[in-house]
Protein backbone atom coordinates (compact mmCIF):
# COMPACT_ATOMS: atom_id res chain seq x y z
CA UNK A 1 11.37 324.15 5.24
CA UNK A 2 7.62 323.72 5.61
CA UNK A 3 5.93 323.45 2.27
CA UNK A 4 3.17 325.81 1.59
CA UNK A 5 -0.56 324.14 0.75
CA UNK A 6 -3.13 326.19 -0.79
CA UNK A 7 -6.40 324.89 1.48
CA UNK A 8 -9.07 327.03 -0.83
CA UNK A 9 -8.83 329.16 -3.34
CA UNK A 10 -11.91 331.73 -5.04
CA UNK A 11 -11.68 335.02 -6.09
CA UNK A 12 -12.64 336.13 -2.78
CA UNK A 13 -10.46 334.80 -0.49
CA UNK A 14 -7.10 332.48 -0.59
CA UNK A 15 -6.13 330.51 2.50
CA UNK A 16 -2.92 328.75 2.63
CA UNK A 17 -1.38 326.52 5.38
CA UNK A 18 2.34 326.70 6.15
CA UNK A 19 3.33 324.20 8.89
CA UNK A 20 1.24 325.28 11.62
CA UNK A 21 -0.10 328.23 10.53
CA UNK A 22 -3.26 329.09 8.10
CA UNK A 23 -2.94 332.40 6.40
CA UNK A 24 -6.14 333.84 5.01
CA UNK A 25 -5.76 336.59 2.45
CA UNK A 26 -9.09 338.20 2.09
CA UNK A 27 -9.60 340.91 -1.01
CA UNK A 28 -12.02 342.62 1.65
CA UNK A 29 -10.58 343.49 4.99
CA UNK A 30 -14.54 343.87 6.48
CA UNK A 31 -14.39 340.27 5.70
CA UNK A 32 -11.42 338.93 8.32
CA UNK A 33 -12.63 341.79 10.44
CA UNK A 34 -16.16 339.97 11.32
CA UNK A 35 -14.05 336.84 11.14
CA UNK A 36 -11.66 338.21 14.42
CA UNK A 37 -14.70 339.03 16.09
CA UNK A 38 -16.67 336.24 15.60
CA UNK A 39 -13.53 334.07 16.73
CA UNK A 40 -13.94 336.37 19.82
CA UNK A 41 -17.47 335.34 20.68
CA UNK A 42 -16.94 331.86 19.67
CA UNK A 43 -18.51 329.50 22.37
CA UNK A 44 -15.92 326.52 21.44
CA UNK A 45 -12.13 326.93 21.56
CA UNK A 46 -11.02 328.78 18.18
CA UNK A 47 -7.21 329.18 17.11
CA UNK A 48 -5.27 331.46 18.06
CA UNK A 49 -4.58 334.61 16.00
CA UNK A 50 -1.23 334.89 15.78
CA UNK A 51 -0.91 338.05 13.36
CA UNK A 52 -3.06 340.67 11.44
CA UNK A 53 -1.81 342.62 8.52
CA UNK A 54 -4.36 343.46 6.36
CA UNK A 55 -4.97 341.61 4.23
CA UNK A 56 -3.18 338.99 4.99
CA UNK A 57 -4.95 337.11 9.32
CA UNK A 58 -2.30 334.28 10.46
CA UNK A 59 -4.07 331.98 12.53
CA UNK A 60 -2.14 328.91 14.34
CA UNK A 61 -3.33 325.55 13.10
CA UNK A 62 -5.42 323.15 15.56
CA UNK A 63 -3.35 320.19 16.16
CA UNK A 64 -5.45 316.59 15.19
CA UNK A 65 -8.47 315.96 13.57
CA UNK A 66 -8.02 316.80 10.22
CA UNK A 67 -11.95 316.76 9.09
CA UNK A 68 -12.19 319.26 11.65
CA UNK A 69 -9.63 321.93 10.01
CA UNK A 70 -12.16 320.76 6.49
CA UNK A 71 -15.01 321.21 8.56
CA UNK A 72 -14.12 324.99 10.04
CA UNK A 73 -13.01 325.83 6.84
CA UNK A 74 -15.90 325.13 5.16
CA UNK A 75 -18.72 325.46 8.15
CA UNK A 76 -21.65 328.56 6.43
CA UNK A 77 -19.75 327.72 3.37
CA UNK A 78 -20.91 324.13 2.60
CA UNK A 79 -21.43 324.88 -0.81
CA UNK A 80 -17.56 324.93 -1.27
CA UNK A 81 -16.83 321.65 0.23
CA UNK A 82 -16.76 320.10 -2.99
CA UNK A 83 -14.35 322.33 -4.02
CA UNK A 84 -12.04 322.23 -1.24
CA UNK A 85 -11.98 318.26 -0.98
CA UNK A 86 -11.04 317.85 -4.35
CA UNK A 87 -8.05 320.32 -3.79
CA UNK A 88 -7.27 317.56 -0.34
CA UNK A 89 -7.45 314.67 -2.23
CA UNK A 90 -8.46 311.23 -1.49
CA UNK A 91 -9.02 310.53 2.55
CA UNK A 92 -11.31 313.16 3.67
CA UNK A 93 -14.56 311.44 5.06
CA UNK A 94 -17.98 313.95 4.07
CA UNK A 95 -19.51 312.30 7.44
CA UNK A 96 -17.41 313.34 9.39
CA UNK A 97 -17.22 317.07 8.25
CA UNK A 98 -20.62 317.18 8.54
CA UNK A 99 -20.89 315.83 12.22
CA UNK A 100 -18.49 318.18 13.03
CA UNK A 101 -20.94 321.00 11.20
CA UNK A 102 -23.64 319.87 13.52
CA UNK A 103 -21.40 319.93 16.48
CA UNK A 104 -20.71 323.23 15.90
CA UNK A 105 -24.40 324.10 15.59
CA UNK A 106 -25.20 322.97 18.52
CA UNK A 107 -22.37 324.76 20.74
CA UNK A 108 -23.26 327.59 18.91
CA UNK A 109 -27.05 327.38 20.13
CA UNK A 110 -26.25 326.50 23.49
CA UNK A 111 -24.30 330.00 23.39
CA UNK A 112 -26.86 331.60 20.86
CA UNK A 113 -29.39 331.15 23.79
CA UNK A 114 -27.64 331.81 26.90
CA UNK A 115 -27.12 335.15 25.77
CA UNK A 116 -30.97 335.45 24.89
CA UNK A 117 -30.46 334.71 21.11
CA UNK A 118 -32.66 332.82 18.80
CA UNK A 119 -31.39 329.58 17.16
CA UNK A 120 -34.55 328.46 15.97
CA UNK A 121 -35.19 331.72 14.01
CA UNK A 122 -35.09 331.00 10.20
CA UNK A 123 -31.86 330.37 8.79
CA UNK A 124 -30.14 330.04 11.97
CA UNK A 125 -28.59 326.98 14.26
CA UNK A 126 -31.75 324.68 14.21
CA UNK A 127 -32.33 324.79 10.56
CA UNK A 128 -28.88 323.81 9.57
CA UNK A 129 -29.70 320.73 12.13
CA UNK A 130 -32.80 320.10 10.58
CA UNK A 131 -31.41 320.06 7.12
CA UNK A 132 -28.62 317.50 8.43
CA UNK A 133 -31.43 315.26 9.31
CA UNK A 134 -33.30 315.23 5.88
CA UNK A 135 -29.98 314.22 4.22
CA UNK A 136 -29.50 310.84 2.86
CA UNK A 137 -26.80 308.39 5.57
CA UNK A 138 -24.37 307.04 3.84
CA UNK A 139 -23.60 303.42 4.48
CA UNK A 140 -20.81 302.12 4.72
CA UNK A 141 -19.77 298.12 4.24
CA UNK A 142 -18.77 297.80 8.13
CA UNK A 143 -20.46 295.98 11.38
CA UNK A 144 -23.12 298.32 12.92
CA UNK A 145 -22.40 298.75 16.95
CA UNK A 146 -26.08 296.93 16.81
CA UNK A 147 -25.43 294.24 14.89
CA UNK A 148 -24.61 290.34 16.51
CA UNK A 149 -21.47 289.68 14.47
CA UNK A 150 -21.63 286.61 12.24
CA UNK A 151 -19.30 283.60 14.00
């Protein structure tokens, strides 16, 4: 039997992850409505929907990277990270999240454009970029691909 994790909880919204599936249980329908569609539109492979019964969307969990599940979980919510890696626990790695955030940006702006969207318009695509830029790197104690290593 699969044991059941709670991936974030608010008063909003509750997702959960049983084996390979996430179920999201939204107090507003609207909510996992826009959610469906924008998984729809998405430019970059999404999961699959499995099952809608409002209020209750089962979506199939993407095998691998785990900072990626963190980082779609999370992506236009980044002020919950915080929250949701302290429910995960030791191991998660807030670089990576975010590259995949900026990934994501820029798929979405390649798509945002082709279809004669702005992504430079304020609060869109390119400012999320931008802000990625003006954040502080975080070093880590490990040889730089730059670096001559030390014999």
């Amino acid at each position: 039997m699969d044991e059941v994790d709670v991936v974030v909880a608010h008063r909003q919204r509750v997702t959960l992850r049983v084996g390979d599936v996430f179920l999201k249980v939204d107090g507003d329908p609207a909510h996992a409505d826009v959610e469906v569609r924008a998984m729809a539109l998405a430019p970059i492979p999404t999961p699959a929907i499995l099952w809608r019964e409002p209020p209750v969307l089962a979506i199939a969990a993407v095998p691998g990277d785990a900072m990626f599940d963190l980082a779609t979980l999370t992506l236009g919510h980044e002020e919950r990270l915080d929250d949701l890696l302290a429910g995960y626990g030791a191991g998660a790695d807030r670089d990576v999240i975010r590259a995949w955030w900026s990934l994501r940006s820029l798929a979405a702006s390649r798509w945002l454009i082709k279809h004669s969207f702005d992504p430079d318009a304020p609060g869109c695509e390119f400012d999320v970029l931008r802000s990625r830029m003006q954040e502080p790197l975080r070093l880590v104690d490990r040889q730089q691909p730059w670096e001559v290593p030390q014999s």
